[in-house]
Protein backbone atom coordinates (compact mmCIF):
# COMPACT_ATOMS: atom_id res chain seq x y z
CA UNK A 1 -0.66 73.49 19.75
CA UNK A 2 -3.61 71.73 20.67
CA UNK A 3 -4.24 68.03 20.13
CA UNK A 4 -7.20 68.09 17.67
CA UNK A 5 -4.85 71.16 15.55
CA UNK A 6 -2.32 68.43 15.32
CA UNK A 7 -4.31 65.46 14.49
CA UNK A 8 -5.98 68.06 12.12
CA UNK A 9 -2.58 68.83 10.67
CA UNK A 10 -1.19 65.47 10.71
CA UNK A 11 -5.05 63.72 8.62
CA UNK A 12 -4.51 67.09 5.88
CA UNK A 13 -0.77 66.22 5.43
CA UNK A 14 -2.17 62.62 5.05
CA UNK A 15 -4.65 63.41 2.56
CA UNK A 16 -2.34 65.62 0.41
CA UNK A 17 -0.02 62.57 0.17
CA UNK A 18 -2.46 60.41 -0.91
CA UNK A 19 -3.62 62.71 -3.29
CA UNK A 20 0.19 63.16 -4.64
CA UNK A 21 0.72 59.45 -4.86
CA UNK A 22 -2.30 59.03 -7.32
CA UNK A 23 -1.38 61.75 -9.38
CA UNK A 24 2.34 60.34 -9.72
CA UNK A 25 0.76 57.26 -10.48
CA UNK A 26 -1.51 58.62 -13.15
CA UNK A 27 1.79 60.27 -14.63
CA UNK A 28 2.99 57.14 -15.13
CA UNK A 29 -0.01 55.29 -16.35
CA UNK A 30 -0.12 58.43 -18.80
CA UNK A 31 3.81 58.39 -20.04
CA UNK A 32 2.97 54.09 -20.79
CA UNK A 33 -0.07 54.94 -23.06
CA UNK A 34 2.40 57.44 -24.55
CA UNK A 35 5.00 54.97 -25.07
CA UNK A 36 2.59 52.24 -26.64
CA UNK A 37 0.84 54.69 -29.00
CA UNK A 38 3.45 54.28 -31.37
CA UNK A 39 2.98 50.71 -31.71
CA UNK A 40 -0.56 49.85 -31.04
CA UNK A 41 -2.26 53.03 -32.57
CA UNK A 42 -3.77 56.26 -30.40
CA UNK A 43 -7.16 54.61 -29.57
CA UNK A 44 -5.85 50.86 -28.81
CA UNK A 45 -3.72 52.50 -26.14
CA UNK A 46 -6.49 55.38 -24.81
CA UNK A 47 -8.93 52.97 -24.61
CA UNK A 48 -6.81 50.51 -21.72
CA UNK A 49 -7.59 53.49 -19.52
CA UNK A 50 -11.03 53.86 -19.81
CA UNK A 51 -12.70 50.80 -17.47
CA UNK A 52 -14.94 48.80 -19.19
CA UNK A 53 -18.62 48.28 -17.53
CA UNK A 54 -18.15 45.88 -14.50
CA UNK A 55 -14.01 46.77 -14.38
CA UNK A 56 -12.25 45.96 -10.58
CA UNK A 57 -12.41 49.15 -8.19
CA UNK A 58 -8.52 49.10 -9.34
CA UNK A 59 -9.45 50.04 -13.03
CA UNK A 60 -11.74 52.72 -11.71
CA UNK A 61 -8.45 54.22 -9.14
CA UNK A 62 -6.22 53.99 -12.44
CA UNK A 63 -8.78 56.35 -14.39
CA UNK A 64 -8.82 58.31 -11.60
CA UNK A 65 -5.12 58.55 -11.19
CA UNK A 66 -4.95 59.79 -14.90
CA UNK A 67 -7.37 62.56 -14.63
CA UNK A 68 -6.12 63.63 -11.23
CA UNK A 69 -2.71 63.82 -13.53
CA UNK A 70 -4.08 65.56 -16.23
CA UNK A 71 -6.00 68.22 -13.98
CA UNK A 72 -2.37 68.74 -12.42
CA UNK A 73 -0.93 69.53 -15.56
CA UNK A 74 -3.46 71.98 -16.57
CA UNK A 75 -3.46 73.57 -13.26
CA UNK A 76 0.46 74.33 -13.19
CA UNK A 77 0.79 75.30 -16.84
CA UNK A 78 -1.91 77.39 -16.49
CA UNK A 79 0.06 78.92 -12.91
CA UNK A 80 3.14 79.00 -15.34
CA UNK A 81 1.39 81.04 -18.11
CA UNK A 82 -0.29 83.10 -15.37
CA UNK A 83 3.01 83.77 -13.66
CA UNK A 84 4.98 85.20 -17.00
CA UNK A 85 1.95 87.26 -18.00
CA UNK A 86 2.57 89.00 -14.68
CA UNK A 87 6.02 89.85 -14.97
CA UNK A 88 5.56 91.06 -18.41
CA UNK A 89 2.94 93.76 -17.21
């Protein structure tokens, strides 16, 4: 294997866990709002994840985080509903 193939290799497998740390981290962010909906009301609790105008590049990440969580979601339910469809055919 040649050196740029395995710095290649080595910057995707990077990438991919970066990209799987903000999506856990969105799943977590999402399961709080969840948690605090019952006491605070659904759009007291939505509304902590939408930045505000002039929010910290770390309000921006955690936004980010959620919809990089929610786009996961869809994507493997919609893999899981593809999949059965298949074997009932």
């Amino acid at each position: 294997m040649s050196a740029r193939a395995l710095v290649s290799q080595w910057l995707a497998r990077a990438v991919l866990l970066l990209l799987w740390s903000f999506v856990a981290w969105g799943t977590l962010l999402l399961l709080l709002t969840l948690g605090s909906v019952a006491g605070e009301g659904l759009r007291t609790a939505l509304s902590r994840l939408v930045p505000p105008s002039g929010a910290s590049v770390w309000a921006w990440v955690n936004a980010l985080s959620v919809a990089l969580a929610v786009a996961a979601g869809l994507v493997a339910g919609g893999l899981v509903v593809s999949g059965r469809r298949r074997r009932e055919s």
